[in-house]
N, C-alpha and C. Protein backbone atom coordinates (compact mmCIF):
# COMPACT_ATOMS: atom_id res chain seq x y z
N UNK A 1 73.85 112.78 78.48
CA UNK A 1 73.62 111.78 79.51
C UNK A 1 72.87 110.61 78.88
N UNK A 2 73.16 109.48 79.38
CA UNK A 2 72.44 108.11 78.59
C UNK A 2 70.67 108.01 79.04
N UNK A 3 70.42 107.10 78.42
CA UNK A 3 68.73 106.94 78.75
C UNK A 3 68.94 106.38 80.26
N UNK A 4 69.53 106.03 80.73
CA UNK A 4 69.43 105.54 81.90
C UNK A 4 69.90 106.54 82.88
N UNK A 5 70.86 107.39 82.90
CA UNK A 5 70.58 108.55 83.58
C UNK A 5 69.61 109.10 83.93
N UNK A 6 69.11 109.29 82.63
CA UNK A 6 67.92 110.38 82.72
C UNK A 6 66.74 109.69 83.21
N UNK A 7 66.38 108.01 83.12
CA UNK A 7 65.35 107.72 83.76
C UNK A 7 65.65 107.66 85.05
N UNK A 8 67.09 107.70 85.97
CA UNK A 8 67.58 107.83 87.14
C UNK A 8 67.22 108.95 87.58
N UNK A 9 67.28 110.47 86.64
CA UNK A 9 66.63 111.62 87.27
C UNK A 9 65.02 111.75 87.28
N UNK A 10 64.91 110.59 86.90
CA UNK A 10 62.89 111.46 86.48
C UNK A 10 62.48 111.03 87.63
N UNK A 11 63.18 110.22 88.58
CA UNK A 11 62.20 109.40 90.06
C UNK A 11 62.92 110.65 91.33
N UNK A 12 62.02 110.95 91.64
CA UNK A 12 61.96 112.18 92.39
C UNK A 12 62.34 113.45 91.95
N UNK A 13 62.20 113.48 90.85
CA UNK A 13 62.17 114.66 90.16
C UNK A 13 62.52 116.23 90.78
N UNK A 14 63.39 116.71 90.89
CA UNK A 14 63.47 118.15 91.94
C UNK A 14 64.36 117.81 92.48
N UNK A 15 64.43 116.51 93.03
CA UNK A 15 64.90 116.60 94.84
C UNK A 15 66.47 116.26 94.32
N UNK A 16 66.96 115.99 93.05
CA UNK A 16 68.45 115.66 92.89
C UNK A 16 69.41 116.68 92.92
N UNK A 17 70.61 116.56 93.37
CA UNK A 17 71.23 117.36 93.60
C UNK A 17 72.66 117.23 92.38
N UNK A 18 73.34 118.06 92.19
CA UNK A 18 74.60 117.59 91.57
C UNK A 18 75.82 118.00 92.51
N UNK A 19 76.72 117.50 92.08
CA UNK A 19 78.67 118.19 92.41
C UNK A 19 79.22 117.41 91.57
N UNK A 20 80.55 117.90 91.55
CA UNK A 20 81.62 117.77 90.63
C UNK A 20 82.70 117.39 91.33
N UNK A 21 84.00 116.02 91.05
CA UNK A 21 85.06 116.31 91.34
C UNK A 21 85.91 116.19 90.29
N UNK A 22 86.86 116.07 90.16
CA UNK A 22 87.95 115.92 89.30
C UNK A 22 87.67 114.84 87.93
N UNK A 23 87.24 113.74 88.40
CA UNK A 23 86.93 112.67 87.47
C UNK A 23 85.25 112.18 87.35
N UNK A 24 84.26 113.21 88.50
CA UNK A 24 82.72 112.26 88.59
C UNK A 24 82.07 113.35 88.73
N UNK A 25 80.89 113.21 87.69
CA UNK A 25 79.74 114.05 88.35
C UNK A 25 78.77 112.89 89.33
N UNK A 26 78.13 113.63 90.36
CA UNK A 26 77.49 112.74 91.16
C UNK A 26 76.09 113.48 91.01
N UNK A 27 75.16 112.60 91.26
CA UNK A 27 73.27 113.02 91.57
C UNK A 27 73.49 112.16 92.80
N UNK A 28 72.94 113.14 93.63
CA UNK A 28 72.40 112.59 95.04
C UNK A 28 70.85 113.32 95.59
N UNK A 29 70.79 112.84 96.57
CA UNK A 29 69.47 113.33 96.97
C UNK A 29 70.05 113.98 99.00
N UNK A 30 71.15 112.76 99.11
CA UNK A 30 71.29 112.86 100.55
C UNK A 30 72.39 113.24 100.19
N UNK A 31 73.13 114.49 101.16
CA UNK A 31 74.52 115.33 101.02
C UNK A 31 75.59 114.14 102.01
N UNK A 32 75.22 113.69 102.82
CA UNK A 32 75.87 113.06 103.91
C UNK A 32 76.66 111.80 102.99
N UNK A 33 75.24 110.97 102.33
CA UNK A 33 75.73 109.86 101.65
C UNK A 33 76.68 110.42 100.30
N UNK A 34 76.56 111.44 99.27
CA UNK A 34 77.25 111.97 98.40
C UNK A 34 78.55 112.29 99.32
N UNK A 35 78.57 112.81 100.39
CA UNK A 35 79.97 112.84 100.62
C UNK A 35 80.98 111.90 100.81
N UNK A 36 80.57 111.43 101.43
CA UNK A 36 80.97 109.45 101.24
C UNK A 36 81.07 108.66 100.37
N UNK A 37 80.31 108.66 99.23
CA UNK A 37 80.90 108.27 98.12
C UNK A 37 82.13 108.97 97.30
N UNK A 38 81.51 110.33 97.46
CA UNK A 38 83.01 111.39 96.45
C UNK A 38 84.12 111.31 97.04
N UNK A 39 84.49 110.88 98.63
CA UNK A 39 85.51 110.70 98.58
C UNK A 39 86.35 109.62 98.87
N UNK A 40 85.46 108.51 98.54
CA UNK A 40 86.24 106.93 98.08
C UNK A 40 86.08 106.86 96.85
N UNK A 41 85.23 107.39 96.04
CA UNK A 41 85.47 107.36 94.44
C UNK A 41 86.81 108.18 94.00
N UNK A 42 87.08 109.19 94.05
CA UNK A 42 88.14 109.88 93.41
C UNK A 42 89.42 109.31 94.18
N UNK A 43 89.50 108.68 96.08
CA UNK A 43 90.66 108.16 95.95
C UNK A 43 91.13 107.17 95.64
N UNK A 44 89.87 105.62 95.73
CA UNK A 44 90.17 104.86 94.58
C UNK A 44 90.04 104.91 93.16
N UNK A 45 89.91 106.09 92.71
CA UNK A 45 90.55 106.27 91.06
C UNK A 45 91.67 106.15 91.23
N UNK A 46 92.25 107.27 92.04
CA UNK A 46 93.67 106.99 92.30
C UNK A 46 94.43 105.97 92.53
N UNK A 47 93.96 105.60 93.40
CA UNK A 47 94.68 103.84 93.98
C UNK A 47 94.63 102.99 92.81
N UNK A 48 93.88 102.65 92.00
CA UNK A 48 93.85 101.97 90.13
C UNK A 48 94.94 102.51 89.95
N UNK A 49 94.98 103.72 89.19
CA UNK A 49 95.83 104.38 88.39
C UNK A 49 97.33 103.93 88.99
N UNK A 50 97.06 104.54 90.15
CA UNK A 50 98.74 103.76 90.66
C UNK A 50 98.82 102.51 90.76
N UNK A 51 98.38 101.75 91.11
CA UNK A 51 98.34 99.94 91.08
C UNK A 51 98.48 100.00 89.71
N UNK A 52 97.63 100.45 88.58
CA UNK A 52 98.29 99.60 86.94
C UNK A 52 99.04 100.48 86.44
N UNK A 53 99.97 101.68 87.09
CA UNK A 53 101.34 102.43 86.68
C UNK A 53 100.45 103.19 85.34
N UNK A 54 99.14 103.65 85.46
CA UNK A 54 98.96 104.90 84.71
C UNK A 54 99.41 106.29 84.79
N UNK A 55 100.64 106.88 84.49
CA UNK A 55 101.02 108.00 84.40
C UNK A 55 100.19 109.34 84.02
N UNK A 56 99.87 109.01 82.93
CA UNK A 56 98.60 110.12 82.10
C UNK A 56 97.45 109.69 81.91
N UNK A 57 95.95 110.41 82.41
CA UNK A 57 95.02 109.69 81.93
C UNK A 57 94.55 110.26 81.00
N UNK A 58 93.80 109.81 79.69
CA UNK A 58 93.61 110.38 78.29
C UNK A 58 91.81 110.54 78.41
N UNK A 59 91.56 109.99 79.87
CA UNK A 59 89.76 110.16 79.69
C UNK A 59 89.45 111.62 80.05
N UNK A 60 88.83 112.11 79.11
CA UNK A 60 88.43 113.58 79.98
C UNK A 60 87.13 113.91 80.01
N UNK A 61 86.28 112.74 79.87
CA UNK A 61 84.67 112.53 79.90
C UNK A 61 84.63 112.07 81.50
N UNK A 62 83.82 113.10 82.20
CA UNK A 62 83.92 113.20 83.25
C UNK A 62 82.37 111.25 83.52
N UNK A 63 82.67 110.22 84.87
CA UNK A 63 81.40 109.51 84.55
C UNK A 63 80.43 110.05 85.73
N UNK A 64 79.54 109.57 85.38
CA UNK A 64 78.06 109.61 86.29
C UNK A 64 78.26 108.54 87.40
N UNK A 65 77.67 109.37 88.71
CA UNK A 65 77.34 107.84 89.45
C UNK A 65 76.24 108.91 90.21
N UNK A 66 75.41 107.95 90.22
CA UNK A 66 73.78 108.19 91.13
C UNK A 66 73.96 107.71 92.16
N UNK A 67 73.56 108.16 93.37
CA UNK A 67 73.79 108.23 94.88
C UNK A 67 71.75 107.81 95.14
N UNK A 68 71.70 106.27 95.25
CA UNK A 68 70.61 106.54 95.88
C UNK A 68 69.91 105.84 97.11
N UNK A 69 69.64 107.21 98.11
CA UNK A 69 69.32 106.58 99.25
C UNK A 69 68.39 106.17 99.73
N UNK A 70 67.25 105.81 99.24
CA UNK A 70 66.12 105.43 99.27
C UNK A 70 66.08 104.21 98.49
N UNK A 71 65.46 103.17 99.22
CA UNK A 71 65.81 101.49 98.52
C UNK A 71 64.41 101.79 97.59
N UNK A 72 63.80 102.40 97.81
CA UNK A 72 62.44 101.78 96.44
C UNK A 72 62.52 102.34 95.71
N UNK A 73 63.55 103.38 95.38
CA UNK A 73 63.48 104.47 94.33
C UNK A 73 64.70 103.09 93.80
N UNK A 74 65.75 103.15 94.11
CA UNK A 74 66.77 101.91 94.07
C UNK A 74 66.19 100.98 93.06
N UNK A 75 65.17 99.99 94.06
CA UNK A 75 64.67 99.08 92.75
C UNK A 75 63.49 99.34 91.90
N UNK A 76 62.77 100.80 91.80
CA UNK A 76 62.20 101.35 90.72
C UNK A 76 63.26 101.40 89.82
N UNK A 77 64.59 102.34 89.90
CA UNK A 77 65.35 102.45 88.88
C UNK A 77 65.87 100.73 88.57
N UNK A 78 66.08 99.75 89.31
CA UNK A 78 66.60 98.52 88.66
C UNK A 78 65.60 98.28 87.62
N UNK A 79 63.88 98.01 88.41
CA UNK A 79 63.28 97.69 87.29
C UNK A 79 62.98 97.95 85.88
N UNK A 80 63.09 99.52 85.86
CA UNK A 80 63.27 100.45 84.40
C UNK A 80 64.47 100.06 83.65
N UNK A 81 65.84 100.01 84.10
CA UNK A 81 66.88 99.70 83.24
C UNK A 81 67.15 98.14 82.75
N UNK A 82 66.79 97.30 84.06
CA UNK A 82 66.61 95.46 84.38
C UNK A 82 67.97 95.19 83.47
N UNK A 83 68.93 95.43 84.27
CA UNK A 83 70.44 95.14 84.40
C UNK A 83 70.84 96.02 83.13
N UNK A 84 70.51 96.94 82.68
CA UNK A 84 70.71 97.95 81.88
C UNK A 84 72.51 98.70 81.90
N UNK A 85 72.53 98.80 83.12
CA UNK A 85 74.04 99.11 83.31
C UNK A 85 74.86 98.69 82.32
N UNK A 86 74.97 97.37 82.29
CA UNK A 86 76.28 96.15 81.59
C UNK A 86 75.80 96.06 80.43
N UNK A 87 76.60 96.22 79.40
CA UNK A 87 76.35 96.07 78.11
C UNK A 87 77.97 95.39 77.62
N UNK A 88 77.59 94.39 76.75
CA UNK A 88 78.72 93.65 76.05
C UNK A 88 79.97 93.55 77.51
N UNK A 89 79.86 93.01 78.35
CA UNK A 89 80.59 93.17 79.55
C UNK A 89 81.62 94.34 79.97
N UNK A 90 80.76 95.35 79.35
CA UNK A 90 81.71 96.72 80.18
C UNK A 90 80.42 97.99 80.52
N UNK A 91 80.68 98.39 81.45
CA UNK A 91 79.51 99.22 82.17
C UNK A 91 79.47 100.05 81.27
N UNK A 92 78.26 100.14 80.70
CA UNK A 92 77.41 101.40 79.65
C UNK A 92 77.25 102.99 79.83
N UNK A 93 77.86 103.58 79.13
CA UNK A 93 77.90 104.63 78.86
C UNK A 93 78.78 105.25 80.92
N UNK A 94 79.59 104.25 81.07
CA UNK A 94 80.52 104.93 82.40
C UNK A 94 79.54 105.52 83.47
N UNK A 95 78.16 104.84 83.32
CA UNK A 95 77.34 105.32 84.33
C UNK A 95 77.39 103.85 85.70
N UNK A 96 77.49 104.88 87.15
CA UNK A 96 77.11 103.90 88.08
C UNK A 96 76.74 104.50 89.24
N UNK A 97 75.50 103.24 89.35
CA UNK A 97 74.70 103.88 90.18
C UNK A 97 74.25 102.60 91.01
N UNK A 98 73.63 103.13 92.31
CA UNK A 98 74.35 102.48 93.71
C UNK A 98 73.13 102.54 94.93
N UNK A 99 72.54 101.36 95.47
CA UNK A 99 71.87 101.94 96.45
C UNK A 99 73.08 102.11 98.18
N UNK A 100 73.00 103.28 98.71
CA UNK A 100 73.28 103.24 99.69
C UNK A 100 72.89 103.12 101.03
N UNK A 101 72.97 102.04 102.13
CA UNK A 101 72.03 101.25 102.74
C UNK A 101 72.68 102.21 103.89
């Protein structure tokens, strides 16, 4: 997991949860909001893949996305990474992470 993951898990420490789907591991804290994301993430994977006629996909590095529902934990983690995500204009290490309002 990248440094920014892991400083994504150290803010509430315990309370993260994981699941798995096909293409994402997710950390959440709230089950309601993780469900809602996992299942517009994996069907717009899909919807890409078919819009740019990908037949086979060759990624089998599953990415991260952090589910977080609490806005101050939100911009604690902005301030630690401070646009950390984006590197050379492509999202770093396939991590994304999200406040959910």
């Amino acid at each position: 997991m990248s440094p920014e993951g892991k400083s994504a898990l150290s803010l509430n420490e315990g309370l993260w949860k994981h699941a798995e789907t096909a293409h994402f591991v997710y950390h959440f804290t709230d089950e309601k909001d993780a469900r809602t994301v996992y299942l517009h993430a994996e069907a717009y994977y899909e919807w890409i893949k078919n819009f740019l006629g990908v037949e086979q996909d060759p990624w089998k590095k599953k990415s991260h996305i952090f589910v977080f529902s609490d806005k101050a934990d939100w911009q604690k983690f902005n301030q630690r990474v401070r646009g950390g995500l984006f590197r050379g204009g492509r999202l770093h290490q396939r991590l994304g992470a999200f406040h959910v309002p």
